[in-house]
Protein backbone atom coordinates (compact mmCIF):
# COMPACT_ATOMS: atom_id res chain seq x y z
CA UNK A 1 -9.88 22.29 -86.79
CA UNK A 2 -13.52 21.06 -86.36
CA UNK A 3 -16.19 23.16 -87.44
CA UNK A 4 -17.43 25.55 -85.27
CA UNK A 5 -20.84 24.82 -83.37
CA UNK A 6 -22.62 28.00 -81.75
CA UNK A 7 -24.84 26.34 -79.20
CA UNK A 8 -27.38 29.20 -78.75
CA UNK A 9 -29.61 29.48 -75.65
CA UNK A 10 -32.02 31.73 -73.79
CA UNK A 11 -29.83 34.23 -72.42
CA UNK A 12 -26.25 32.52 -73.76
CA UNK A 13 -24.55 31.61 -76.91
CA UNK A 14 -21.48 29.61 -76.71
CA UNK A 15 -18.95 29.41 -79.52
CA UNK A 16 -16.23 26.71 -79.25
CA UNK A 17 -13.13 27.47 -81.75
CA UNK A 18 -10.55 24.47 -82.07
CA UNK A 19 -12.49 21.58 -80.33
CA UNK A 20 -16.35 20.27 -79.87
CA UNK A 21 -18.46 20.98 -76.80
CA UNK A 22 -19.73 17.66 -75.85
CA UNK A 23 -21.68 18.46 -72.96
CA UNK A 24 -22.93 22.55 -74.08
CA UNK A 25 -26.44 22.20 -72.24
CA UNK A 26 -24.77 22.06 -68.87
CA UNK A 27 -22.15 24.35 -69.64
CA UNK A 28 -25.48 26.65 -71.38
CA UNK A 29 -27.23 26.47 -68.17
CA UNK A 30 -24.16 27.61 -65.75
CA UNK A 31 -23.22 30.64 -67.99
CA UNK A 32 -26.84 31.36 -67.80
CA UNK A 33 -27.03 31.15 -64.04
CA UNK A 34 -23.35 33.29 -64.64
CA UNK A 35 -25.39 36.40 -66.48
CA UNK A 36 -25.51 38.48 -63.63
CA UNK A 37 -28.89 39.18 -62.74
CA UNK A 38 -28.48 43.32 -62.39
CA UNK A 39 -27.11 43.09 -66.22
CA UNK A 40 -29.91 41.04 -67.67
CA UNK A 41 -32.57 43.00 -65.87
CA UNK A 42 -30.88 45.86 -67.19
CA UNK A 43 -31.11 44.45 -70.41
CA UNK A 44 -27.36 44.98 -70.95
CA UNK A 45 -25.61 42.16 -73.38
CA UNK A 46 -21.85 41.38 -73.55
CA UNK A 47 -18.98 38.71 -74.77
CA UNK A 48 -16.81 37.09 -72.87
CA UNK A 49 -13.58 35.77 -75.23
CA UNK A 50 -12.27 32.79 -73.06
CA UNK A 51 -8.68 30.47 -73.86
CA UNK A 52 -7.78 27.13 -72.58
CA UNK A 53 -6.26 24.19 -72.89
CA UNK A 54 -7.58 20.74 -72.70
CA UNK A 55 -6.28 17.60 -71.68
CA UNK A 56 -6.05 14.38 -73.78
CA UNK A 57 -9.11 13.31 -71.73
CA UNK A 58 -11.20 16.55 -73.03
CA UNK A 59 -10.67 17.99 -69.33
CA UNK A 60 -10.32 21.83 -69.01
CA UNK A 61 -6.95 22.62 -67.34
CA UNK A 62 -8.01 25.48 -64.78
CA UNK A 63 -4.52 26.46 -64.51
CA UNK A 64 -4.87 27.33 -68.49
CA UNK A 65 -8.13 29.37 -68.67
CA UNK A 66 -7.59 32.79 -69.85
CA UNK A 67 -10.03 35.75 -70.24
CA UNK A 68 -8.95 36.78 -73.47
CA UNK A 69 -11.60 39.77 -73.80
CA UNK A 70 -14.35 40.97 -71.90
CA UNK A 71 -17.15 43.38 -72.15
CA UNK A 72 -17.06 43.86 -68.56
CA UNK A 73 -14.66 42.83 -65.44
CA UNK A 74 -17.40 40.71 -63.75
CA UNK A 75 -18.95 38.79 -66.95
CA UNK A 76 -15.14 37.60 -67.25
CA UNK A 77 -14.86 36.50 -64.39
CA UNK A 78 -17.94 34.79 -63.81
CA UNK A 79 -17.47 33.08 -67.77
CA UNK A 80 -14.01 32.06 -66.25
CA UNK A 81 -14.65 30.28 -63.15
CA UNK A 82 -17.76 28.34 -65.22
CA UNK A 83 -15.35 26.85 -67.80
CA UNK A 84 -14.01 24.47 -65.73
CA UNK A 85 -17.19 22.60 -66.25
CA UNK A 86 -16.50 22.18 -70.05
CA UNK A 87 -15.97 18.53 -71.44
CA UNK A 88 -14.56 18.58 -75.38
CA UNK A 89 -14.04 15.82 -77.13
CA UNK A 90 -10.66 14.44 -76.42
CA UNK A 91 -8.23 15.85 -78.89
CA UNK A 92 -6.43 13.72 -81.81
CA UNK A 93 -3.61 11.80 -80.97
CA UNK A 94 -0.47 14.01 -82.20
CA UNK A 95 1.24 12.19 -85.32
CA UNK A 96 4.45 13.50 -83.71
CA UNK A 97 6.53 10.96 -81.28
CA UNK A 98 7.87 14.35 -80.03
CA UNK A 99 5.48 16.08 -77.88
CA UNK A 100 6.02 19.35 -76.37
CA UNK A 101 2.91 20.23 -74.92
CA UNK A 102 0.39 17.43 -75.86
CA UNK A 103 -2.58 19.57 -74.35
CA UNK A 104 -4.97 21.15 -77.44
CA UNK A 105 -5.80 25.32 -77.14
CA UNK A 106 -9.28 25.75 -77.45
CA UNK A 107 -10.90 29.14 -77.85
CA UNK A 108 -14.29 29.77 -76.60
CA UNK A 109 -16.26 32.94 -77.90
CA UNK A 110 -19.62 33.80 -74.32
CA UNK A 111 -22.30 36.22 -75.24
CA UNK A 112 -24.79 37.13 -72.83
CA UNK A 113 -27.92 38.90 -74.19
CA UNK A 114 -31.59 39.70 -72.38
């Protein structure tokens, strides 16, 4: 598995486990916009414990995102229906000529802090 890379922003911190975030600033900015405003004015943090899997493009497949764990209902949901915009680098080419499912699991550990 590749190392994991916390990209850490003003009010977000994203944690990819099992593939690399190629495009994290974009993805940074629309959890950001995600952090509902009545929880960051409240100064109220959470985490948001996401699971997909990705395509051999580095796609998310929306039918595959999971909210594994949540602080709250709402920062789940909102984490959830931002993932989507997540590119990873495509992953390795299985070694295998028998492929079951030939899309790569990728966990992705949300925090929102004030």
């Amino acid at each position: 598995l590749p190392a994991v890379v916390a990209v850490v922003g003003e009010n977000v911190d994203l944690e990819p486990t099992g593939a690399t975030l190629e495009n994290a600033a974009e993805v940074e900015q629309a959890m950001d916009d995600a952090y509902l405003p009545a929880l960051r004015d409240q100064g109220q943090s959470g985490e948001v414990l996401l699971r997909m899997k990705i395509d051999s493009q580095g796609n998310v497949d929306p039918a595959t995102v999971e909210i594994v764990d949540a602080t709250t209902v709402e920062l789940g949901q909102a984490a959830a229906q931002r993932a989507t915009l997540m590119r990873f680098e495509p992953p390795a080419e299985p070694r295998s000529p028998v492929v079951v499912d030939a899309r790569a699991s990728v966990d992705v550990r949300v925090r929102f802090h004030p």
